[in-house]
N, C-alpha and C. Protein backbone atom coordinates (compact mmCIF):
# COMPACT_ATOMS: atom_id res chain seq x y z
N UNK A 1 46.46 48.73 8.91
CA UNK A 1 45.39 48.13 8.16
C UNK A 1 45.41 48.71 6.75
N UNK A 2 45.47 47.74 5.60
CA UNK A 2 45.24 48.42 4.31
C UNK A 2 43.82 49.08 4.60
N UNK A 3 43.98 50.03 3.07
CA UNK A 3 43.14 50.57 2.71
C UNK A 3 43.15 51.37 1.23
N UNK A 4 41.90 51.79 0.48
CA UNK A 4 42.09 51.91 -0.76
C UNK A 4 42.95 53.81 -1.04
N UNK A 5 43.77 53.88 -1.65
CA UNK A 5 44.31 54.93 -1.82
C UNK A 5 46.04 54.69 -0.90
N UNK A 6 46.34 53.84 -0.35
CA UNK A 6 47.42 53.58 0.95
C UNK A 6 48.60 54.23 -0.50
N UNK A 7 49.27 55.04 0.45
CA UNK A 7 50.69 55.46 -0.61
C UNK A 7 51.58 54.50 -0.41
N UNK A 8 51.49 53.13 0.71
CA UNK A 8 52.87 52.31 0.57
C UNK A 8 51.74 51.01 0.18
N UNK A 9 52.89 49.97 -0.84
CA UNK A 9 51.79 48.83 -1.31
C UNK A 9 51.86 47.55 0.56
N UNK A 10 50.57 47.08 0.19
CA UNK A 10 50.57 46.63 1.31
C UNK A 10 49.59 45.19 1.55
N UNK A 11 50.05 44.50 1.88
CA UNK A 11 49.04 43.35 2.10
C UNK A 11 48.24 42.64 3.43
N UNK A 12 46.88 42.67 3.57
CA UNK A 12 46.33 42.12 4.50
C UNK A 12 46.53 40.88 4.76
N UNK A 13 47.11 40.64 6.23
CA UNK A 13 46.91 38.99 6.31
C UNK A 13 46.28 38.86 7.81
N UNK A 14 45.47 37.71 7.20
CA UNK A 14 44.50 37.28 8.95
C UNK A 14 45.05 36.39 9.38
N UNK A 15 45.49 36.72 10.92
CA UNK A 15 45.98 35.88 11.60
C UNK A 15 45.40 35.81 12.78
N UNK A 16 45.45 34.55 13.21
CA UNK A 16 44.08 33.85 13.96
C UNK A 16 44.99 34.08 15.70
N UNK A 17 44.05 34.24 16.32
CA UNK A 17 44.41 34.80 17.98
C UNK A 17 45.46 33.23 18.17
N UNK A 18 46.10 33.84 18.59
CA UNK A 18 47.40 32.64 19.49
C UNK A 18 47.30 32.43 21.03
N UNK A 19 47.23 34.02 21.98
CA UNK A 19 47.04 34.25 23.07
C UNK A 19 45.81 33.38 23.30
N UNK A 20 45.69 32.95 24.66
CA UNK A 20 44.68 32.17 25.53
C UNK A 20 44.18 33.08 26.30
N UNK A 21 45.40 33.60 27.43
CA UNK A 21 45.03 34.10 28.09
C UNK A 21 46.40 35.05 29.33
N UNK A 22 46.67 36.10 29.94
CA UNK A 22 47.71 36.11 30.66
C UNK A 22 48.55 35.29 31.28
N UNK A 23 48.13 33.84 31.98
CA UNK A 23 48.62 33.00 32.09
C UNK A 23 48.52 33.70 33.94
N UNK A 24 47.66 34.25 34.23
CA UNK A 24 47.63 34.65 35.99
C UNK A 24 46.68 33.62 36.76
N UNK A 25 46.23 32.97 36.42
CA UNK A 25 45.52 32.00 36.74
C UNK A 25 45.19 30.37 36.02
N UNK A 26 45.03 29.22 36.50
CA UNK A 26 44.99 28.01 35.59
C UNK A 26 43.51 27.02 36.30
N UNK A 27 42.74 26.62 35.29
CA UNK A 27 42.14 25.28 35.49
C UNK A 27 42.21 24.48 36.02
N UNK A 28 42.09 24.26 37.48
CA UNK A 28 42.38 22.62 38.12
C UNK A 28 41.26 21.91 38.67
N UNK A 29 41.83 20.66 38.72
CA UNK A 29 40.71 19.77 39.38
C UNK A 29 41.07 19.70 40.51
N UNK A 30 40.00 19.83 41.35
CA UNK A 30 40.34 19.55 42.73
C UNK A 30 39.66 17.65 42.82
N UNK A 31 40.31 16.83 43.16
CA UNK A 31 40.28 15.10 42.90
C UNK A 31 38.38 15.25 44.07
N UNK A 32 38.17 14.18 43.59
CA UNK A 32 36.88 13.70 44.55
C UNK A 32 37.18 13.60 45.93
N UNK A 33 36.57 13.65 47.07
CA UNK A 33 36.60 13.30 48.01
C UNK A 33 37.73 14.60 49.22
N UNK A 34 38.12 15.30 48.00
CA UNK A 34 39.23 16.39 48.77
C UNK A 34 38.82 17.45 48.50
N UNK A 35 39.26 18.50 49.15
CA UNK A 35 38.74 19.93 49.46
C UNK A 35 39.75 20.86 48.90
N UNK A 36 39.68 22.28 48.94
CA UNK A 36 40.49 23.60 49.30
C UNK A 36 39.68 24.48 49.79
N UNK A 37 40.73 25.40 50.18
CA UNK A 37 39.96 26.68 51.20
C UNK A 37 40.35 27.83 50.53
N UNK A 38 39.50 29.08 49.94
CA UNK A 38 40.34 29.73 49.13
C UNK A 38 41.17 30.78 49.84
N UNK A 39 42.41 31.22 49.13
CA UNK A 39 43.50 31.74 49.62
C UNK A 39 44.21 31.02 50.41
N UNK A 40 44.52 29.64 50.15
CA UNK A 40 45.10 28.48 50.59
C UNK A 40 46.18 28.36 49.73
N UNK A 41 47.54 28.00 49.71
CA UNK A 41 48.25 27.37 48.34
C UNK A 41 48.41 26.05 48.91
N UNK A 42 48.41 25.67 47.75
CA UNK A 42 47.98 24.18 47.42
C UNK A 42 48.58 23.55 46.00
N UNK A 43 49.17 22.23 45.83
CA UNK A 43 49.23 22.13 44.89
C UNK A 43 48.33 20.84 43.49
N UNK A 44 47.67 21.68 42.49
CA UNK A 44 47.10 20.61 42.17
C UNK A 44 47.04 20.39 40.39
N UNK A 45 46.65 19.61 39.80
CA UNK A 45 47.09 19.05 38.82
C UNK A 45 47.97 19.72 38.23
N UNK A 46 49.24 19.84 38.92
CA UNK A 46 51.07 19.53 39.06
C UNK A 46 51.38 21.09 39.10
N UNK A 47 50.47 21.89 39.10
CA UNK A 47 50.56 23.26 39.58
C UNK A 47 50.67 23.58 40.90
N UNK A 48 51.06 24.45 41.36
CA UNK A 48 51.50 24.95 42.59
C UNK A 48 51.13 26.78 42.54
N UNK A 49 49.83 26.93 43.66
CA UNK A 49 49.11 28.32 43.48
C UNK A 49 48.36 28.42 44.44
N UNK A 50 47.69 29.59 44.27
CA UNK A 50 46.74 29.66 45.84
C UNK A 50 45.26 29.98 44.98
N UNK A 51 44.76 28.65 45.79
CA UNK A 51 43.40 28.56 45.19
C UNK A 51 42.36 29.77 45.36
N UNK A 52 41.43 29.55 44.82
CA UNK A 52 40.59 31.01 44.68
C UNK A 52 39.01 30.61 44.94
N UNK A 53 39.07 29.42 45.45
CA UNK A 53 37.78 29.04 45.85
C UNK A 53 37.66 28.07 46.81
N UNK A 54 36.48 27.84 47.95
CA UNK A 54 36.73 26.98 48.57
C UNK A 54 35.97 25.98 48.04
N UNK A 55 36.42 24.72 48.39
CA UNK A 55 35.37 22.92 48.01
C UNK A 55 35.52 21.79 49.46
N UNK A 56 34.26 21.97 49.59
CA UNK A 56 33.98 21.19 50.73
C UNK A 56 34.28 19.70 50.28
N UNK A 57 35.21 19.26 51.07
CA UNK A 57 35.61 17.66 51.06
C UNK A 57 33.88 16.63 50.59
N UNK A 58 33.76 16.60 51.92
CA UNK A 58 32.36 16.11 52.04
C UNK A 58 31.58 16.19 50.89
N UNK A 59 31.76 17.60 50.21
CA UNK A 59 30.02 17.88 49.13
C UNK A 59 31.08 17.33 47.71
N UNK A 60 32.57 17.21 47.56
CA UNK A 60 32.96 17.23 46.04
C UNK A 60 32.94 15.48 45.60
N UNK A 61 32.02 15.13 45.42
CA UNK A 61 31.93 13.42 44.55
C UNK A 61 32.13 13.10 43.84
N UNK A 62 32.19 14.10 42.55
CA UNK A 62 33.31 13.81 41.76
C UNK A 62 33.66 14.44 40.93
N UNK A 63 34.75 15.23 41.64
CA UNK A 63 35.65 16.36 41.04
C UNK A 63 35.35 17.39 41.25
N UNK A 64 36.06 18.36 41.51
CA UNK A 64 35.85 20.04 41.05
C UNK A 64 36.72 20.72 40.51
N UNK A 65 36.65 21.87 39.31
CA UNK A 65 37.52 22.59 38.82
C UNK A 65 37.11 23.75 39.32
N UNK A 66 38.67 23.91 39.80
CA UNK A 66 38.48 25.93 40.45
C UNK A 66 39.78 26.55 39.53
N UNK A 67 39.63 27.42 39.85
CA UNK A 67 40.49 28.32 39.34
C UNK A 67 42.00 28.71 40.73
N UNK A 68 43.25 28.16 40.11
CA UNK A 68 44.33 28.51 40.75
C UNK A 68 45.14 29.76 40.59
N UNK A 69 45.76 30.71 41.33
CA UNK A 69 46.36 31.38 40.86
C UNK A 69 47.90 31.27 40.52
N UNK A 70 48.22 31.37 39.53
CA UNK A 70 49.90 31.17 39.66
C UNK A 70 50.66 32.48 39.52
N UNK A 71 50.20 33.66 39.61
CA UNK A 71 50.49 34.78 38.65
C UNK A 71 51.81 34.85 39.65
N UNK A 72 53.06 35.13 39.23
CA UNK A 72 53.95 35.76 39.57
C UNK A 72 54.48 36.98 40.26
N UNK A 73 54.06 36.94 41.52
CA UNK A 73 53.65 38.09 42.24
C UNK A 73 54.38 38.32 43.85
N UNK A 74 54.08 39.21 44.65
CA UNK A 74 54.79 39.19 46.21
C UNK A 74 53.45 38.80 46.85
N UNK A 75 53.37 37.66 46.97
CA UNK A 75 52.48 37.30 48.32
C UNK A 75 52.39 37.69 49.73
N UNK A 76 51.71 37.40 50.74
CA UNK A 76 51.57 37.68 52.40
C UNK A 76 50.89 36.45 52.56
N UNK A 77 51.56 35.25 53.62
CA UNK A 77 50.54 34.30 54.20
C UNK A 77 51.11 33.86 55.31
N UNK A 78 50.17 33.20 56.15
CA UNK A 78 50.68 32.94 57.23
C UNK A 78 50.74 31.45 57.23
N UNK A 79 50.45 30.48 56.44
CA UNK A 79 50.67 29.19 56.24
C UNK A 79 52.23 28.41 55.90
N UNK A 80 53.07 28.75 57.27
CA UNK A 80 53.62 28.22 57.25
C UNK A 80 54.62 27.70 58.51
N UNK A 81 55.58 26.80 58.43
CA UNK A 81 55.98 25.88 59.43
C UNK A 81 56.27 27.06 60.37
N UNK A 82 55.84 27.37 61.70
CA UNK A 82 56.34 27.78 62.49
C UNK A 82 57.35 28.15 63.25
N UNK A 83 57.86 27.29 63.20
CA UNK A 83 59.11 26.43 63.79
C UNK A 83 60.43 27.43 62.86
N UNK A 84 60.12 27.31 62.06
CA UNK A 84 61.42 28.10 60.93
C UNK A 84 61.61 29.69 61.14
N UNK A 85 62.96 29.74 60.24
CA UNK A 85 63.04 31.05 61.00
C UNK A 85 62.14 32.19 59.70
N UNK A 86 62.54 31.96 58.39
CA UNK A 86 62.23 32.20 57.53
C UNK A 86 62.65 33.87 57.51
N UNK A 87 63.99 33.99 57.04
CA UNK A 87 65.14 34.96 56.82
C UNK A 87 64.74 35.84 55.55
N UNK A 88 65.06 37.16 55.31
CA UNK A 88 64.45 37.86 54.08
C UNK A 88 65.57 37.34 53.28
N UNK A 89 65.23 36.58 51.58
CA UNK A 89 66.43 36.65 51.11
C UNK A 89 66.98 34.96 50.79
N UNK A 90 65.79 34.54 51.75
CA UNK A 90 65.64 32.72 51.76
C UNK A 90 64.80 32.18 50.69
N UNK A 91 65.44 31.30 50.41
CA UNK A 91 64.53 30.43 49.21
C UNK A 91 63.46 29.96 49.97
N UNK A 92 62.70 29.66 49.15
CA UNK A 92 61.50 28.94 50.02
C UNK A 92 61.00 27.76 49.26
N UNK A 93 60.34 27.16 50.17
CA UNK A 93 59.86 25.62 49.78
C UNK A 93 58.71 25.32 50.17
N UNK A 94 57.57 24.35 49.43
CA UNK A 94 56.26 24.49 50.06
C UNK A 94 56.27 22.92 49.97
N UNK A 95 55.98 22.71 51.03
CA UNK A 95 55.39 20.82 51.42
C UNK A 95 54.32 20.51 51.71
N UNK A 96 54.17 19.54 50.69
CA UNK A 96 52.33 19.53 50.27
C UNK A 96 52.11 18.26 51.33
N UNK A 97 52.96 17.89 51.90
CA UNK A 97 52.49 16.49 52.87
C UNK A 97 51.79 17.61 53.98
N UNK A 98 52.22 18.60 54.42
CA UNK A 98 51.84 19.26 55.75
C UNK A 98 51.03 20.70 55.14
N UNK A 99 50.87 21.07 54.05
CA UNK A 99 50.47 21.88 53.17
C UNK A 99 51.26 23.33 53.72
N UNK A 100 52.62 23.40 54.05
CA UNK A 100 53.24 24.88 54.66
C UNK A 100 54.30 25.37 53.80
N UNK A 101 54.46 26.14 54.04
CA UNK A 101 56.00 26.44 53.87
C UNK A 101 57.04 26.54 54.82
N UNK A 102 58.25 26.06 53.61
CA UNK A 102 59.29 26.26 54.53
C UNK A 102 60.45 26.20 54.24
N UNK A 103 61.24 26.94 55.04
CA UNK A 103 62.86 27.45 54.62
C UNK A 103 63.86 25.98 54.09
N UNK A 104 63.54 24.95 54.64
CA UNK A 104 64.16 23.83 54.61
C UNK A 104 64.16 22.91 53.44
N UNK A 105 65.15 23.09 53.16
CA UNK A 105 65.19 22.02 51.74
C UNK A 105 65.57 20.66 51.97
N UNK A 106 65.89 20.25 53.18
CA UNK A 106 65.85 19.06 53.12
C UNK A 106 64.34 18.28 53.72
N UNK A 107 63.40 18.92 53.36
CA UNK A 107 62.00 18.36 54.10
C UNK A 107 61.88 17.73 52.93
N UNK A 108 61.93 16.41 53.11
CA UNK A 108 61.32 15.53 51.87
C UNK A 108 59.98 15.52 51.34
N UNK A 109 60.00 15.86 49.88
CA UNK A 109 59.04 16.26 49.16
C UNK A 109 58.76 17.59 48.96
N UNK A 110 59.29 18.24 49.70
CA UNK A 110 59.05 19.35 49.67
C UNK A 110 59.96 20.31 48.12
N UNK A 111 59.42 21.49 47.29
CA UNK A 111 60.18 21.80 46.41
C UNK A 111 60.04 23.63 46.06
N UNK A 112 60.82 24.01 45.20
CA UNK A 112 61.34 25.06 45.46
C UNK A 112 59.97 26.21 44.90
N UNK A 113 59.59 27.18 45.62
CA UNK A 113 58.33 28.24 44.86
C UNK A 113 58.73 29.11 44.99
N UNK A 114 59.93 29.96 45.26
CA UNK A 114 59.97 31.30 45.66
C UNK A 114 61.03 31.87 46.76
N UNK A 115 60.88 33.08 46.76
CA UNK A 115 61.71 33.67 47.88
C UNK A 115 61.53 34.29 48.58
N UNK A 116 61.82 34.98 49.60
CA UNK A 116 60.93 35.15 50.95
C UNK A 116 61.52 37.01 50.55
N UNK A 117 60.54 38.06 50.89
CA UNK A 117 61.01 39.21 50.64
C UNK A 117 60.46 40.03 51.76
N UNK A 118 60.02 39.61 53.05
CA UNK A 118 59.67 40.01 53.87
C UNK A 118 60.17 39.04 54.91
N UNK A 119 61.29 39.05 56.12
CA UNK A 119 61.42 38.27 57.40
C UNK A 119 59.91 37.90 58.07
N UNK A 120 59.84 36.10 58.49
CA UNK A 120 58.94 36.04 59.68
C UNK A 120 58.63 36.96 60.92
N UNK A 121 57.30 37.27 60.62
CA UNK A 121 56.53 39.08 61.68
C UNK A 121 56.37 38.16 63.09
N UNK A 122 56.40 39.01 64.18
CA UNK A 122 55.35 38.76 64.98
C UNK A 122 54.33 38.04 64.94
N UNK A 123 53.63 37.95 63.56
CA UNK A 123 52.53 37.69 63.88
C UNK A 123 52.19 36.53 62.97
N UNK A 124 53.43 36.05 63.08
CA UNK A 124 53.75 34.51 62.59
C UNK A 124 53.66 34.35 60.88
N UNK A 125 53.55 35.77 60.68
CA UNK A 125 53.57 35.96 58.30
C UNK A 125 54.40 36.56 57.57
N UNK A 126 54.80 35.69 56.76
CA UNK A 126 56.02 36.09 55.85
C UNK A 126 55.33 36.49 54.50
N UNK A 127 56.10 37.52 53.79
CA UNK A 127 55.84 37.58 52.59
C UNK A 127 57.11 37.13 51.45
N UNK A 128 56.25 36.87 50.31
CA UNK A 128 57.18 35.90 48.98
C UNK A 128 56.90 36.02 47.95
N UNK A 129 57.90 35.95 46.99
CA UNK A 129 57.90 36.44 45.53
C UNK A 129 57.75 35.34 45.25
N UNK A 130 57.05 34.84 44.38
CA UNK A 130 56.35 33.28 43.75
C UNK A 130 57.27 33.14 42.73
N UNK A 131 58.37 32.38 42.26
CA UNK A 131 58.66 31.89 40.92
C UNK A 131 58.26 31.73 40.03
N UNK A 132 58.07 31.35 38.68
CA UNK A 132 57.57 30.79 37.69
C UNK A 132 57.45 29.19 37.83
N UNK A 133 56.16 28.36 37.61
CA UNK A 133 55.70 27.25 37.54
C UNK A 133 57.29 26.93 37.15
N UNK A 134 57.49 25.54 38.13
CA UNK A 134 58.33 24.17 37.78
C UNK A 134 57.42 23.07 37.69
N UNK A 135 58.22 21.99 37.30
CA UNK A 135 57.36 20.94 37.67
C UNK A 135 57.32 20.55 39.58
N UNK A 136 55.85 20.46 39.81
CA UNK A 136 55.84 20.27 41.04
C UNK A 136 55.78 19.17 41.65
């Protein structure tokens, strides 16, 4: 910061905040007539995150904005296809027709979020390193 007496010459310039915000969380609408449960992932206006609030189907008439998380992080959930083996070290894929995850890339519609950094437990939960937002 200048100041009067500074031994090197120096000039003030104001520059206006750029930052928004960390970018660990985003704005979405959850559509009318549909819900989330929070700590659900879900994907919604073209984001892909685990919501942070719940919205009752029934009570939302028209619209709700919650807050999603996208932050780039190692998750733990148990929302996903059963059936799979889900290997440490596996890409992973989340399919919003059945809202799970899963090891399988050929599940149509389904697209790429991450990688699995914990093998399927006992107790049917994998953990996953979230990617950076694609288009979803």
């Amino acid at each position: 910061m200048a100041y009067i007496g500074q031994p090197v010459p120096s000039t003030l310039v104001d520059i206006g905040q750029l930052k928004v915000s960390d970018g660990k969380s985003v704005d979405v609408t959850v559509p009318a007539a549909a819900g989330t449960v929070a700590g659900a992932f879900c994907v919604l206006d073209g984001f892909f995150g685990l919501a942070l609030q719940t919205i009752v189907a029934a009570e939302n008439t028209a619209g709700a904005t919650i807050a999603l998380q996208i932050e780039q992080a190692e998750y733990v959930t148990d929302q996903i296809d059963t059936a799979k083996t889900f290997k440490k070290g596996a890409t992973l894929y989340f399919d919003p027709a059945k809202s799970v995850f899963t090891d399988d890339s050929t599940v149509i519609g389904a697209f790429m979020v991450g990688r699995v950094s914990e093998a399927k437990s006992a107790e049917k939960t994998i953990q996953f390193i979230l990617y950076p937002q694609a288009k979803a």
